[in-house]
PDB file of N, CA and C in Angstrom:
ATOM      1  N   UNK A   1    -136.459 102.239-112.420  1.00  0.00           N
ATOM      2  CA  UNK A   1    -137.753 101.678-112.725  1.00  0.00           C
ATOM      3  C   UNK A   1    -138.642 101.801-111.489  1.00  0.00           C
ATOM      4  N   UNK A   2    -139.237 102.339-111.794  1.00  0.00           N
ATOM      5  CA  UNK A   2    -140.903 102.371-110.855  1.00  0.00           C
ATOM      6  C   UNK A   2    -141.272 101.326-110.779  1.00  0.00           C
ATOM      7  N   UNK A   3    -141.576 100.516-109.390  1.00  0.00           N
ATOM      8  CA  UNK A   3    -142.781  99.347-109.344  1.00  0.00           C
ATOM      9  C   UNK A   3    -143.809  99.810-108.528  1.00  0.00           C
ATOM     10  N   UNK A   4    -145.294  99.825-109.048  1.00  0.00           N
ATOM     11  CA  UNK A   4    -146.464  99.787-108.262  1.00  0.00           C
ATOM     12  C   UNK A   4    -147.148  98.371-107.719  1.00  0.00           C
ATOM     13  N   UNK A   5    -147.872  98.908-106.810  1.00  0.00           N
ATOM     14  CA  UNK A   5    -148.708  97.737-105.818  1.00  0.00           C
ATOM     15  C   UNK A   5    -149.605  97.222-106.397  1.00  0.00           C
ATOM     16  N   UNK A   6    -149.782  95.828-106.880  1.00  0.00           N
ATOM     17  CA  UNK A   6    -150.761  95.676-107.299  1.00  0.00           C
ATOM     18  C   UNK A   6    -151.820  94.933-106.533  1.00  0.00           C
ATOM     19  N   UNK A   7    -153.070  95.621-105.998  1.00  0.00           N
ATOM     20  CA  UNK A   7    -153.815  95.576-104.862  1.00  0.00           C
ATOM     21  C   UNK A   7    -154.706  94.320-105.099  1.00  0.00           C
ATOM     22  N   UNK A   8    -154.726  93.456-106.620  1.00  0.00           N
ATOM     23  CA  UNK A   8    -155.660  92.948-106.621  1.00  0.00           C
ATOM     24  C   UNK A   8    -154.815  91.585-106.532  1.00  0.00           C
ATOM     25  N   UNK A   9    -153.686  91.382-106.898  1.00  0.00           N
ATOM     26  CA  UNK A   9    -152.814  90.340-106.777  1.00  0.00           C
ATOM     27  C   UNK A   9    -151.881  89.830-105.594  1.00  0.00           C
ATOM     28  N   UNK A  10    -151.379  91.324-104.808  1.00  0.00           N
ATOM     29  CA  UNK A  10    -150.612  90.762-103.855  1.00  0.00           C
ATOM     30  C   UNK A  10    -149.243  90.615-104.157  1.00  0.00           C
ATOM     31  N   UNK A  11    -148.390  91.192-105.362  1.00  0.00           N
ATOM     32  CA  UNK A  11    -147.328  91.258-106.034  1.00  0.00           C
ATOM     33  C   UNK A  11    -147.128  92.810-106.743  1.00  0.00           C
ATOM     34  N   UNK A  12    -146.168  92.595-106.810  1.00  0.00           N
ATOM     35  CA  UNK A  12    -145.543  94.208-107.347  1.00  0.00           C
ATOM     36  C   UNK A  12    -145.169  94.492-109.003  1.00  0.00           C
ATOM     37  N   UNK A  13    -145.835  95.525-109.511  1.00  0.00           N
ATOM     38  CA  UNK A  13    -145.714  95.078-111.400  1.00  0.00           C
ATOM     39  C   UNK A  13    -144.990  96.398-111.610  1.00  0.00           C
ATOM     40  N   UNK A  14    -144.817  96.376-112.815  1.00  0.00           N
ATOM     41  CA  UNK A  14    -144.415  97.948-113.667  1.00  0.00           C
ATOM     42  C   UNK A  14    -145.533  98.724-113.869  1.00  0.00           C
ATOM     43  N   UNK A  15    -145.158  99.844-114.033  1.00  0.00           N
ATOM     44  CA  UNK A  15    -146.526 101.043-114.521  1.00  0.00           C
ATOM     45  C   UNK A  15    -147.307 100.969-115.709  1.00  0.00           C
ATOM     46  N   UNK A  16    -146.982  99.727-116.568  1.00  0.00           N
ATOM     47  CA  UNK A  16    -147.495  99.705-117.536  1.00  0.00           C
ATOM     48  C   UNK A  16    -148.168  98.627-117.936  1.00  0.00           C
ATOM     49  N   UNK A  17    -147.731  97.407-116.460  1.00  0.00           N
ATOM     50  CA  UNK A  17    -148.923  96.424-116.048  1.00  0.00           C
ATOM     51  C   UNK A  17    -150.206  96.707-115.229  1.00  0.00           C
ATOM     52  N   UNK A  18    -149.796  98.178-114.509  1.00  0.00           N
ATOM     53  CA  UNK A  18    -150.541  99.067-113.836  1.00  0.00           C
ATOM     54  C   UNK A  18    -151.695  99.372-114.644  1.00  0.00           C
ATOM     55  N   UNK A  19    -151.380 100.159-115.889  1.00  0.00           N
ATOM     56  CA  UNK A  19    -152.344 100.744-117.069  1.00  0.00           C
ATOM     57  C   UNK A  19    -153.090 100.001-117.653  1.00  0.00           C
ATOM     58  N   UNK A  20    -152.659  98.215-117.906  1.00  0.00           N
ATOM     59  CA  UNK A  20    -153.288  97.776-118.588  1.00  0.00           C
ATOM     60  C   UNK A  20    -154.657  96.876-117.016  1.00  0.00           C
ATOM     61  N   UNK A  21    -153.901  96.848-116.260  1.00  0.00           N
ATOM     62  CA  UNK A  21    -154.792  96.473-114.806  1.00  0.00           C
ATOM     63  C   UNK A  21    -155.713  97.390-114.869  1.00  0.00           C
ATOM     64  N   UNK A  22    -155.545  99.157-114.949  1.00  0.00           N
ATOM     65  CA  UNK A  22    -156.551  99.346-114.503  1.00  0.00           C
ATOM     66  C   UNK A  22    -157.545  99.658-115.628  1.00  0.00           C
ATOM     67  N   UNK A  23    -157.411  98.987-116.850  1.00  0.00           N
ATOM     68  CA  UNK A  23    -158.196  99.691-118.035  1.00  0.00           C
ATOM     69  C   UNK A  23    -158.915  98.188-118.010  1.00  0.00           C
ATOM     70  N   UNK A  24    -158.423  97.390-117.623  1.00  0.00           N
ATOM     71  CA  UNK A  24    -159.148  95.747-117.672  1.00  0.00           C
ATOM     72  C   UNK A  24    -160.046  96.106-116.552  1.00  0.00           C
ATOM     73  N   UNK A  25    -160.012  96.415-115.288  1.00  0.00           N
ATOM     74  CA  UNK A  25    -160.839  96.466-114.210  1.00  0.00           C
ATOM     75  C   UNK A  25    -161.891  97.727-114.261  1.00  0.00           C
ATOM     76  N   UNK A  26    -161.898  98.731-115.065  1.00  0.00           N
ATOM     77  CA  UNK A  26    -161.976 100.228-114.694  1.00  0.00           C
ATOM     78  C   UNK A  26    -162.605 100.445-115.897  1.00  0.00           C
ATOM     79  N   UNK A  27    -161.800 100.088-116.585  1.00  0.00           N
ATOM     80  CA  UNK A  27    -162.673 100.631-118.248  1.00  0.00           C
ATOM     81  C   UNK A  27    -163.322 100.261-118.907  1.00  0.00           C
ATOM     82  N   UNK A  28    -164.351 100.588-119.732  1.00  0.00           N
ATOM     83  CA  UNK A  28    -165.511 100.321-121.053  1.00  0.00           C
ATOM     84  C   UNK A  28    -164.664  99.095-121.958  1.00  0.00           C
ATOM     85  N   UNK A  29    -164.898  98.136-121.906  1.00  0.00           N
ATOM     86  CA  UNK A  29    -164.318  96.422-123.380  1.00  0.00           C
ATOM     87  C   UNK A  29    -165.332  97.230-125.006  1.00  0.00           C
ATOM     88  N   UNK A  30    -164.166  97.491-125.297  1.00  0.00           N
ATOM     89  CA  UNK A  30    -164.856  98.103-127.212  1.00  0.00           C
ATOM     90  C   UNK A  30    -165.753  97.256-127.272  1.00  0.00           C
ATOM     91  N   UNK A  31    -166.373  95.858-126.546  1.00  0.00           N
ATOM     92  CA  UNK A  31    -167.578  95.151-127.485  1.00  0.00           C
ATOM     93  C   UNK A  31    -168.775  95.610-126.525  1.00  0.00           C
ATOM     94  N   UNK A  32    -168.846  96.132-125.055  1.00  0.00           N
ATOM     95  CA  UNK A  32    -169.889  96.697-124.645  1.00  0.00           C
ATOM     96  C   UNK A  32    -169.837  97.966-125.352  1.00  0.00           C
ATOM     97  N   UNK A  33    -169.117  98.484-125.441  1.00  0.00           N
ATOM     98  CA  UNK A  33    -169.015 100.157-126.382  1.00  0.00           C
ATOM     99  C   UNK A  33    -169.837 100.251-127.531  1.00  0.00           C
ATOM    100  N   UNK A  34    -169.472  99.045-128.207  1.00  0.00           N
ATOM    101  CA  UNK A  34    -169.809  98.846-130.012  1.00  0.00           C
ATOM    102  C   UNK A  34    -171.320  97.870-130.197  1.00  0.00           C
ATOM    103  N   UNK A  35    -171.785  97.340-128.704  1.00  0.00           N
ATOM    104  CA  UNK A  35    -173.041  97.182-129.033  1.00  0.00           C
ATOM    105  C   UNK A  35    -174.239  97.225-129.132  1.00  0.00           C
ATOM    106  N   UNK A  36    -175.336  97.187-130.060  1.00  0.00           N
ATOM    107  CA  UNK A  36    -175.946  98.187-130.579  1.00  0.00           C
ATOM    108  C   UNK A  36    -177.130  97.815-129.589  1.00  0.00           C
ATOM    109  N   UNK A  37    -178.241  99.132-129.388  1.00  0.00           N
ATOM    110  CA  UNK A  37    -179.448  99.086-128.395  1.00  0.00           C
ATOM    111  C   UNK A  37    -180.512  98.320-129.028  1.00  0.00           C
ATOM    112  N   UNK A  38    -181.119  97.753-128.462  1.00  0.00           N
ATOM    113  CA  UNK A  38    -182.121  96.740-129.495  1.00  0.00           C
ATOM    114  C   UNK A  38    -183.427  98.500-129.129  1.00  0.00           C
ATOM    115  N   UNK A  39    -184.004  97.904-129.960  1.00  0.00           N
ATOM    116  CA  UNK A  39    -185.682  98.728-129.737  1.00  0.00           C
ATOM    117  C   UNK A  39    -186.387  98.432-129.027  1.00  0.00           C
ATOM    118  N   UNK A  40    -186.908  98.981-127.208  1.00  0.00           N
ATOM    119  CA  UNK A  40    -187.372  97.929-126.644  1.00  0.00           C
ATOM    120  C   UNK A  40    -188.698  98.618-126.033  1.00  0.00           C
ATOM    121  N   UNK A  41    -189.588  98.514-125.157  1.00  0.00           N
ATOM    122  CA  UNK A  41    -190.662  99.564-124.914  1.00  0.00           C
ATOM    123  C   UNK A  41    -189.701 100.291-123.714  1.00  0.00           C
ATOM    124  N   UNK A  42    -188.496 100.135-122.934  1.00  0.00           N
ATOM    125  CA  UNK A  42    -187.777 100.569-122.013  1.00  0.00           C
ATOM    126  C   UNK A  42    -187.418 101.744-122.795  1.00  0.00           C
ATOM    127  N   UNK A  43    -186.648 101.577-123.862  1.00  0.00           N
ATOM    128  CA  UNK A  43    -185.493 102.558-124.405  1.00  0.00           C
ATOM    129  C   UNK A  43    -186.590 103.530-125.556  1.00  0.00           C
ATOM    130  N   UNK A  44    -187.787 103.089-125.800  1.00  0.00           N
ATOM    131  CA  UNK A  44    -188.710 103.830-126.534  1.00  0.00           C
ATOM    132  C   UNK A  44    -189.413 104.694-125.323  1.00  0.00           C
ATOM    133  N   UNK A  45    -189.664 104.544-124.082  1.00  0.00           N
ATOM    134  CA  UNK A  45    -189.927 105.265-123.090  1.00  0.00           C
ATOM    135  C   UNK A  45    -188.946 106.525-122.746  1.00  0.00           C
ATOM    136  N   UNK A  46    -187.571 105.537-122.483  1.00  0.00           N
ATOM    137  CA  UNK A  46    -186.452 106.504-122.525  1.00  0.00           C
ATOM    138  C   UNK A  46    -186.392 107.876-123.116  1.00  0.00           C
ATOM    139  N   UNK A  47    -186.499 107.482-124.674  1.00  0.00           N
ATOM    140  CA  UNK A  47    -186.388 108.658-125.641  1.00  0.00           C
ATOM    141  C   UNK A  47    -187.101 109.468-125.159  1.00  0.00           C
ATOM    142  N   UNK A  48    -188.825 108.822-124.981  1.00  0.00           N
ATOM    143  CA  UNK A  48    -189.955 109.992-124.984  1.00  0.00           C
ATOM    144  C   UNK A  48    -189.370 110.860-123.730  1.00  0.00           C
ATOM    145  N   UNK A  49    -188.918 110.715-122.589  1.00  0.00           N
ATOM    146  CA  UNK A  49    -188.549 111.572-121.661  1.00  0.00           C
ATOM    147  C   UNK A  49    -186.979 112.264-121.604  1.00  0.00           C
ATOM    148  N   UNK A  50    -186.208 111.858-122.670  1.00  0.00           N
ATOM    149  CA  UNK A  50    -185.608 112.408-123.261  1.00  0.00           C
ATOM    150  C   UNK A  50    -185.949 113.900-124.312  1.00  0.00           C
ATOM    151  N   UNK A  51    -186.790 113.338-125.198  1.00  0.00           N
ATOM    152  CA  UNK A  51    -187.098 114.468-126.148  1.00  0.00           C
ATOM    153  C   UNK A  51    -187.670 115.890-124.892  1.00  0.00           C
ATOM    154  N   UNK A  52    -188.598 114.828-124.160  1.00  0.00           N
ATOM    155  CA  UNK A  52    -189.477 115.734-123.094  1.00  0.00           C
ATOM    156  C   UNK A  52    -188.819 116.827-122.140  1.00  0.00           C
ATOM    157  N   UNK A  53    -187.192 116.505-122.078  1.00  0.00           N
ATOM    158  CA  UNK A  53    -186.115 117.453-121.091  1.00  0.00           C
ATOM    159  C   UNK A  53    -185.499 117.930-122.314  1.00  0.00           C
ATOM    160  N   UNK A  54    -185.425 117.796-123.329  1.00  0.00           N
ATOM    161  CA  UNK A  54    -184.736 118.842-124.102  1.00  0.00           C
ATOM    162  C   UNK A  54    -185.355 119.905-124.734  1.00  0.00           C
ATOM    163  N   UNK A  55    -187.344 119.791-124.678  1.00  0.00           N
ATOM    164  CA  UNK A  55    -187.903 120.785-125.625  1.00  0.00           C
ATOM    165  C   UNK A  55    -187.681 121.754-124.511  1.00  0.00           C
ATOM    166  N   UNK A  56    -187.795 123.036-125.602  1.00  0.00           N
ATOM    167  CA  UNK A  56    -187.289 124.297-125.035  1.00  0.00           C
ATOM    168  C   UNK A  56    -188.932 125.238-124.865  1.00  0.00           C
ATOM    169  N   UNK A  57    -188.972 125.005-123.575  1.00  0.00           N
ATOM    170  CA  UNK A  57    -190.409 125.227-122.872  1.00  0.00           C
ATOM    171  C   UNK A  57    -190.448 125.728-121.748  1.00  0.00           C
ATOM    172  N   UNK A  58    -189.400 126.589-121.343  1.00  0.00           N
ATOM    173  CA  UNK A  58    -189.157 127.893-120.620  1.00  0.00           C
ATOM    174  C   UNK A  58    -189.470 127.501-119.582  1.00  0.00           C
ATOM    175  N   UNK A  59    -189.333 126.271-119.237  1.00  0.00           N
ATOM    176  CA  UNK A  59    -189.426 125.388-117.721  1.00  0.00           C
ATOM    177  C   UNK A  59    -188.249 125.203-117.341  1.00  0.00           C
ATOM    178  N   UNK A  60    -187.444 125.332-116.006  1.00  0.00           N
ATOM    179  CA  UNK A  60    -186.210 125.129-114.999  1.00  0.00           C
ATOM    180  C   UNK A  60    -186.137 123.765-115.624  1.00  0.00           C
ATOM    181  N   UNK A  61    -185.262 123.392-115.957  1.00  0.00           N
ATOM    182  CA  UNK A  61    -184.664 121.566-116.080  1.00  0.00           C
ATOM    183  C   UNK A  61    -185.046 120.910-114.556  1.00  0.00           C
ATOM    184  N   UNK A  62    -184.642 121.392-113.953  1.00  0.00           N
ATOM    185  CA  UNK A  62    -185.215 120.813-112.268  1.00  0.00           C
ATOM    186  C   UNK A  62    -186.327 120.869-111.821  1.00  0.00           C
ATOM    187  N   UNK A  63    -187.602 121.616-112.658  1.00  0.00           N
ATOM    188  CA  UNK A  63    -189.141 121.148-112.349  1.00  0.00           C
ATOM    189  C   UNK A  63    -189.581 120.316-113.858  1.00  0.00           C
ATOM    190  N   UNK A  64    -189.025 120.143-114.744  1.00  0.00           N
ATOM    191  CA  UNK A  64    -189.296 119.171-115.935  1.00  0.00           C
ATOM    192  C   UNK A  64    -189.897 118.236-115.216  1.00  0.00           C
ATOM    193  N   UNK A  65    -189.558 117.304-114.879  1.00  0.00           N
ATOM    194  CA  UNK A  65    -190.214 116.375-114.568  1.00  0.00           C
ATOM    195  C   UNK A  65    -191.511 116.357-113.518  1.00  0.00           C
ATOM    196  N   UNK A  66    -192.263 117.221-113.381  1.00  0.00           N
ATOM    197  CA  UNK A  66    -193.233 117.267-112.321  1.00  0.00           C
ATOM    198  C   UNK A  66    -193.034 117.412-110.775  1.00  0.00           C
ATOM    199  N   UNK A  67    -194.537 116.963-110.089  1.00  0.00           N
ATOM    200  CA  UNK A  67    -194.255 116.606-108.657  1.00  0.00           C
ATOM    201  C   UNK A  67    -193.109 116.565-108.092  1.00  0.00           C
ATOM    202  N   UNK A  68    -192.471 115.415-108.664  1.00  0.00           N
ATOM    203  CA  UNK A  68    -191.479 114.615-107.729  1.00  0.00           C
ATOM    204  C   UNK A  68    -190.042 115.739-107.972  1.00  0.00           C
ATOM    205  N   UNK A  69    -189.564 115.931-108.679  1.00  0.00           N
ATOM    206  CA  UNK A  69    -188.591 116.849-108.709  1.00  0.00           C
ATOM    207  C   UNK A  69    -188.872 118.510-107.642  1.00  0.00           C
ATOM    208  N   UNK A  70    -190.372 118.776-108.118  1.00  0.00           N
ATOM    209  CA  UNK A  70    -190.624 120.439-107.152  1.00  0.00           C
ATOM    210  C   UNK A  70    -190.159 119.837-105.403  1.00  0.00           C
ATOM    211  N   UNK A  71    -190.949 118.672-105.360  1.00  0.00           N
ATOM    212  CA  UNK A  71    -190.457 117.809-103.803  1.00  0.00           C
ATOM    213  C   UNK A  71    -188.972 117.961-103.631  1.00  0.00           C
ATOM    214  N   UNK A  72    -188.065 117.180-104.546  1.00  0.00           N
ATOM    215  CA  UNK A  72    -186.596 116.919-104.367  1.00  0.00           C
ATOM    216  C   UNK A  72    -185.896 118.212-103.927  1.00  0.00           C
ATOM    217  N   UNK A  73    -186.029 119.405-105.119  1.00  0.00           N
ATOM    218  CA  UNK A  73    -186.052 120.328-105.106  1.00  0.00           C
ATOM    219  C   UNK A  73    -186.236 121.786-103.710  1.00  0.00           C
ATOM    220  N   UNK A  74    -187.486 121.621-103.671  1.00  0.00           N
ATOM    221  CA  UNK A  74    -187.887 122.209-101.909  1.00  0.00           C
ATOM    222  C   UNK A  74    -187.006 121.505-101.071  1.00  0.00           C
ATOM    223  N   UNK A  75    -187.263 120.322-101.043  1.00  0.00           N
ATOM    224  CA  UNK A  75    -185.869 119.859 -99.663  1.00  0.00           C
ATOM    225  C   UNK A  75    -184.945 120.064 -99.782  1.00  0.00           C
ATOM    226  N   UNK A  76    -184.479 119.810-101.336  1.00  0.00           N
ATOM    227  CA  UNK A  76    -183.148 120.190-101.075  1.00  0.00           C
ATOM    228  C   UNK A  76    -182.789 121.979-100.475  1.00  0.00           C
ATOM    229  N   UNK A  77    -183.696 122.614-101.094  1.00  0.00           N
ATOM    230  CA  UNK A  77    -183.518 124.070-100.504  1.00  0.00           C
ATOM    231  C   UNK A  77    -183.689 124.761 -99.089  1.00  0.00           C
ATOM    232  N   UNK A  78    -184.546 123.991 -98.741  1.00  0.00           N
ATOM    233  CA  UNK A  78    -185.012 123.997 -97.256  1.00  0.00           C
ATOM    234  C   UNK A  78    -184.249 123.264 -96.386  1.00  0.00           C
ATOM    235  N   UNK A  79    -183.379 121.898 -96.619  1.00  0.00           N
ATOM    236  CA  UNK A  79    -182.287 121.246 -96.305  1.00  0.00           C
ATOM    237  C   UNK A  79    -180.539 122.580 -95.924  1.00  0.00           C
ATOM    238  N   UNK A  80    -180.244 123.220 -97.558  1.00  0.00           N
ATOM    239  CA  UNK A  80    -179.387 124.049 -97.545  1.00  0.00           C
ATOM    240  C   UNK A  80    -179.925 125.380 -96.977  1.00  0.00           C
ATOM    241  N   UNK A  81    -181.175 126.014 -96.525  1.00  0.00           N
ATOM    242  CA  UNK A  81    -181.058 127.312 -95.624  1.00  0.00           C
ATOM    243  C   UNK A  81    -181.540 127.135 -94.411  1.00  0.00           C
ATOM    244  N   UNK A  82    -181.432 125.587 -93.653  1.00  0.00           N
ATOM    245  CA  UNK A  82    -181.187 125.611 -92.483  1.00  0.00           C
ATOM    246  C   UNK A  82    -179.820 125.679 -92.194  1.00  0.00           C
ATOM    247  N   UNK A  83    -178.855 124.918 -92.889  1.00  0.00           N
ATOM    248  CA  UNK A  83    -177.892 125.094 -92.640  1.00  0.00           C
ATOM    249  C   UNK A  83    -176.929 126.308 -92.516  1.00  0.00           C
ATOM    250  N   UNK A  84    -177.206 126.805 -94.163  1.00  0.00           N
ATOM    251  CA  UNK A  84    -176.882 128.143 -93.959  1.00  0.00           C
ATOM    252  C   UNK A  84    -176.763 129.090 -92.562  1.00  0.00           C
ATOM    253  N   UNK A  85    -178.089 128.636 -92.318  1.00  0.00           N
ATOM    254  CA  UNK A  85    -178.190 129.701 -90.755  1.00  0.00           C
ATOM    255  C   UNK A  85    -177.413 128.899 -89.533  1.00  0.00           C
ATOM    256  N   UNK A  86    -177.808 127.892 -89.451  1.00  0.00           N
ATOM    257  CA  UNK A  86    -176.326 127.061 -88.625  1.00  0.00           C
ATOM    258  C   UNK A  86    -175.541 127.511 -88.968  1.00  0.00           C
ATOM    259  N   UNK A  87    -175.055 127.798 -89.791  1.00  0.00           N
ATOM    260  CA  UNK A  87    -173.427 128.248 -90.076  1.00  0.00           C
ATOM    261  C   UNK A  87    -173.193 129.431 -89.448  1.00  0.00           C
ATOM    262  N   UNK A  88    -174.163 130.626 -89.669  1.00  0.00           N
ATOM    263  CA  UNK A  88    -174.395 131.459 -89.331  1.00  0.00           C
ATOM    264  C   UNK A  88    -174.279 132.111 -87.762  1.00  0.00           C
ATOM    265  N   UNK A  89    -174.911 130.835 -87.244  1.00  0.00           N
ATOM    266  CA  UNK A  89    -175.005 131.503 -85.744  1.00  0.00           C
ATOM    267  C   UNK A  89    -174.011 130.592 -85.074  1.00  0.00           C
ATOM    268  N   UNK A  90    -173.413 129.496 -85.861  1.00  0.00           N
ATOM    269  CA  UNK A  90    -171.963 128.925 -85.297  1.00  0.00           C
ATOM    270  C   UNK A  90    -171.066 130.366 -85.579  1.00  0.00           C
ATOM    271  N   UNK A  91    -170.631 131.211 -86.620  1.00  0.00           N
ATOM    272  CA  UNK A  91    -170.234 131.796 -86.563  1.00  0.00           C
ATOM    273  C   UNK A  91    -170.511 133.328 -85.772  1.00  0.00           C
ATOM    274  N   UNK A  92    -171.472 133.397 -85.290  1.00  0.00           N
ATOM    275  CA  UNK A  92    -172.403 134.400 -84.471  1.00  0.00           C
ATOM    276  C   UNK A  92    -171.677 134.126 -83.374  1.00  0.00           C
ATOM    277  N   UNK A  93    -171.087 132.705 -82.789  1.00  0.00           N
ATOM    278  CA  UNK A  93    -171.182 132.131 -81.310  1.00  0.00           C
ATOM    279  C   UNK A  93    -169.323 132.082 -81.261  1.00  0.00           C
ATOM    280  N   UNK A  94    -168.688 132.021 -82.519  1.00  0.00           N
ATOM    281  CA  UNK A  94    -167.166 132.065 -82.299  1.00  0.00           C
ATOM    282  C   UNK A  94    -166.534 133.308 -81.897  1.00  0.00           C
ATOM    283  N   UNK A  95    -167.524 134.096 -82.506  1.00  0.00           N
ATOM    284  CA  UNK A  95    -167.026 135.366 -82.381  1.00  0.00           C
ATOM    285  C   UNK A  95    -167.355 135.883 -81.099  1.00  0.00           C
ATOM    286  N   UNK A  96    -168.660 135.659 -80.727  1.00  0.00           N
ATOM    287  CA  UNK A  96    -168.910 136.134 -79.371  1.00  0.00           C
ATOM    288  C   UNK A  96    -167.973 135.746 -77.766  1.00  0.00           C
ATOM    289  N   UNK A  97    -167.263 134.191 -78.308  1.00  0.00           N
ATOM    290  CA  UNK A  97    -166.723 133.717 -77.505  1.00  0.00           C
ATOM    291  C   UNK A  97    -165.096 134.184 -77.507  1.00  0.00           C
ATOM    292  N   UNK A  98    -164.445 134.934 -78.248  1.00  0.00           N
ATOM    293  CA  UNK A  98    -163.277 135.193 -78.386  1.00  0.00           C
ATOM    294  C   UNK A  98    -163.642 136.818 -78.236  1.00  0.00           C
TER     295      UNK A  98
END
Protein backbone atom coordinates (compact mmCIF):
# COMPACT_ATOMS: atom_id res chain seq x y z
CA UNK A 1 0.00 0.00 0.00
CA UNK A 2 1.06 3.42 -1.02
CA UNK A 3 0.66 6.26 1.57
CA UNK A 4 0.79 9.93 0.36
CA UNK A 5 1.50 13.26 2.26
CA UNK A 6 -1.18 14.98 3.00
CA UNK A 7 0.09 18.67 2.89
CA UNK A 8 -3.01 20.20 4.11
CA UNK A 9 -3.42 18.05 7.29
CA UNK A 10 -0.10 17.04 8.53
CA UNK A 11 -0.92 13.16 8.43
CA UNK A 12 -0.40 10.49 5.94
CA UNK A 13 -3.65 8.99 3.83
CA UNK A 14 -4.12 6.43 0.95
CA UNK A 15 -4.19 7.44 -2.75
CA UNK A 16 -7.63 7.47 -2.81
CA UNK A 17 -8.04 9.94 0.15
CA UNK A 18 -5.47 11.73 -2.03
CA UNK A 19 -8.11 11.86 -5.12
CA UNK A 20 -10.89 12.72 -3.23
CA UNK A 21 -8.51 15.73 -1.35
CA UNK A 22 -7.57 16.90 -4.38
CA UNK A 23 -10.96 17.03 -6.32
CA UNK A 24 -12.49 18.78 -2.97
CA UNK A 25 -9.63 21.46 -3.06
CA UNK A 26 -8.84 21.60 -6.93
CA UNK A 27 -11.98 20.85 -8.63
CA UNK A 28 -15.32 22.46 -10.13
CA UNK A 29 -18.60 21.25 -7.00
CA UNK A 30 -21.43 20.01 -9.88
CA UNK A 31 -23.59 22.95 -8.18
CA UNK A 32 -21.10 25.81 -9.39
CA UNK A 33 -21.00 23.72 -12.76
CA UNK A 34 -24.91 23.35 -12.98
CA UNK A 35 -25.60 26.97 -12.20
CA UNK A 36 -27.33 28.85 -14.50
CA UNK A 37 -26.00 32.67 -15.72
CA UNK A 38 -28.63 35.15 -14.80
CA UNK A 39 -29.00 37.92 -17.78
CA UNK A 40 -27.07 40.75 -16.62
CA UNK A 41 -25.79 44.07 -18.57
CA UNK A 42 -22.07 42.32 -17.65
CA UNK A 43 -22.75 38.98 -19.47
CA UNK A 44 -24.96 40.89 -22.29
CA UNK A 45 -21.70 42.99 -22.87
CA UNK A 46 -19.77 39.80 -22.71
CA UNK A 47 -21.61 38.19 -25.60
CA UNK A 48 -21.47 41.42 -27.71
CA UNK A 49 -17.54 41.06 -27.64
CA UNK A 50 -17.81 37.64 -27.97
CA UNK A 51 -19.91 37.54 -31.19
CA UNK A 52 -17.37 40.59 -32.11
CA UNK A 53 -14.02 37.94 -31.96
CA UNK A 54 -15.72 35.31 -33.72
CA UNK A 55 -17.13 37.27 -36.94
CA UNK A 56 -15.03 36.26 -39.70
CA UNK A 57 -13.61 39.72 -40.83
CA UNK A 58 -10.23 38.90 -42.12
CA UNK A 59 -8.77 40.69 -39.05
CA UNK A 60 -5.63 38.81 -36.95
CA UNK A 61 -7.59 37.68 -33.61
CA UNK A 62 -4.71 39.73 -31.91
CA UNK A 63 -5.70 43.21 -33.47
CA UNK A 64 -9.68 42.41 -32.88
CA UNK A 65 -9.86 44.28 -30.23
CA UNK A 66 -8.34 47.68 -31.27
CA UNK A 67 -5.68 50.09 -29.85
CA UNK A 68 -4.92 48.28 -26.90
CA UNK A 69 -4.10 44.87 -28.30
CA UNK A 70 -1.84 46.61 -31.66
CA UNK A 71 0.07 48.19 -28.20
CA UNK A 72 0.26 44.64 -26.37
CA UNK A 73 1.14 43.22 -29.48
CA UNK A 74 4.19 45.71 -30.74
CA UNK A 75 5.76 45.15 -27.29
CA UNK A 76 5.39 42.09 -27.18
CA UNK A 77 7.35 41.90 -30.59
CA UNK A 78 9.76 44.47 -29.97
CA UNK A 79 10.22 42.86 -26.35
CA UNK A 80 11.05 39.23 -28.34
CA UNK A 81 13.59 40.84 -31.18
CA UNK A 82 15.62 42.44 -28.71
CA UNK A 83 16.16 39.48 -27.26
CA UNK A 84 16.51 37.49 -30.09
CA UNK A 85 19.58 39.57 -30.88
CA UNK A 86 20.89 39.16 -27.26
CA UNK A 87 20.88 35.76 -27.87
CA UNK A 88 22.56 36.31 -30.82
CA UNK A 89 25.55 38.17 -29.92
CA UNK A 90 25.73 36.06 -26.51
CA UNK A 91 26.24 33.47 -28.94
CA UNK A 92 28.53 35.72 -31.29
CA UNK A 93 30.72 36.21 -27.88
CA UNK A 94 30.91 32.20 -26.87
CA UNK A 95 32.20 31.41 -29.81
CA UNK A 96 34.63 34.09 -30.14
CA UNK A 97 35.88 33.25 -26.70
CA UNK A 98 36.64 29.51 -27.22
Amino acid sequence: MILLRNSFKNRWMKPLQASILQHRYLGTSTYLASTPVKDTKTFQKFKLKQAKMQRDNNVPVYLKAGFRDKVLFNVSLGVFSINLIWIFCTIRDFIKNY
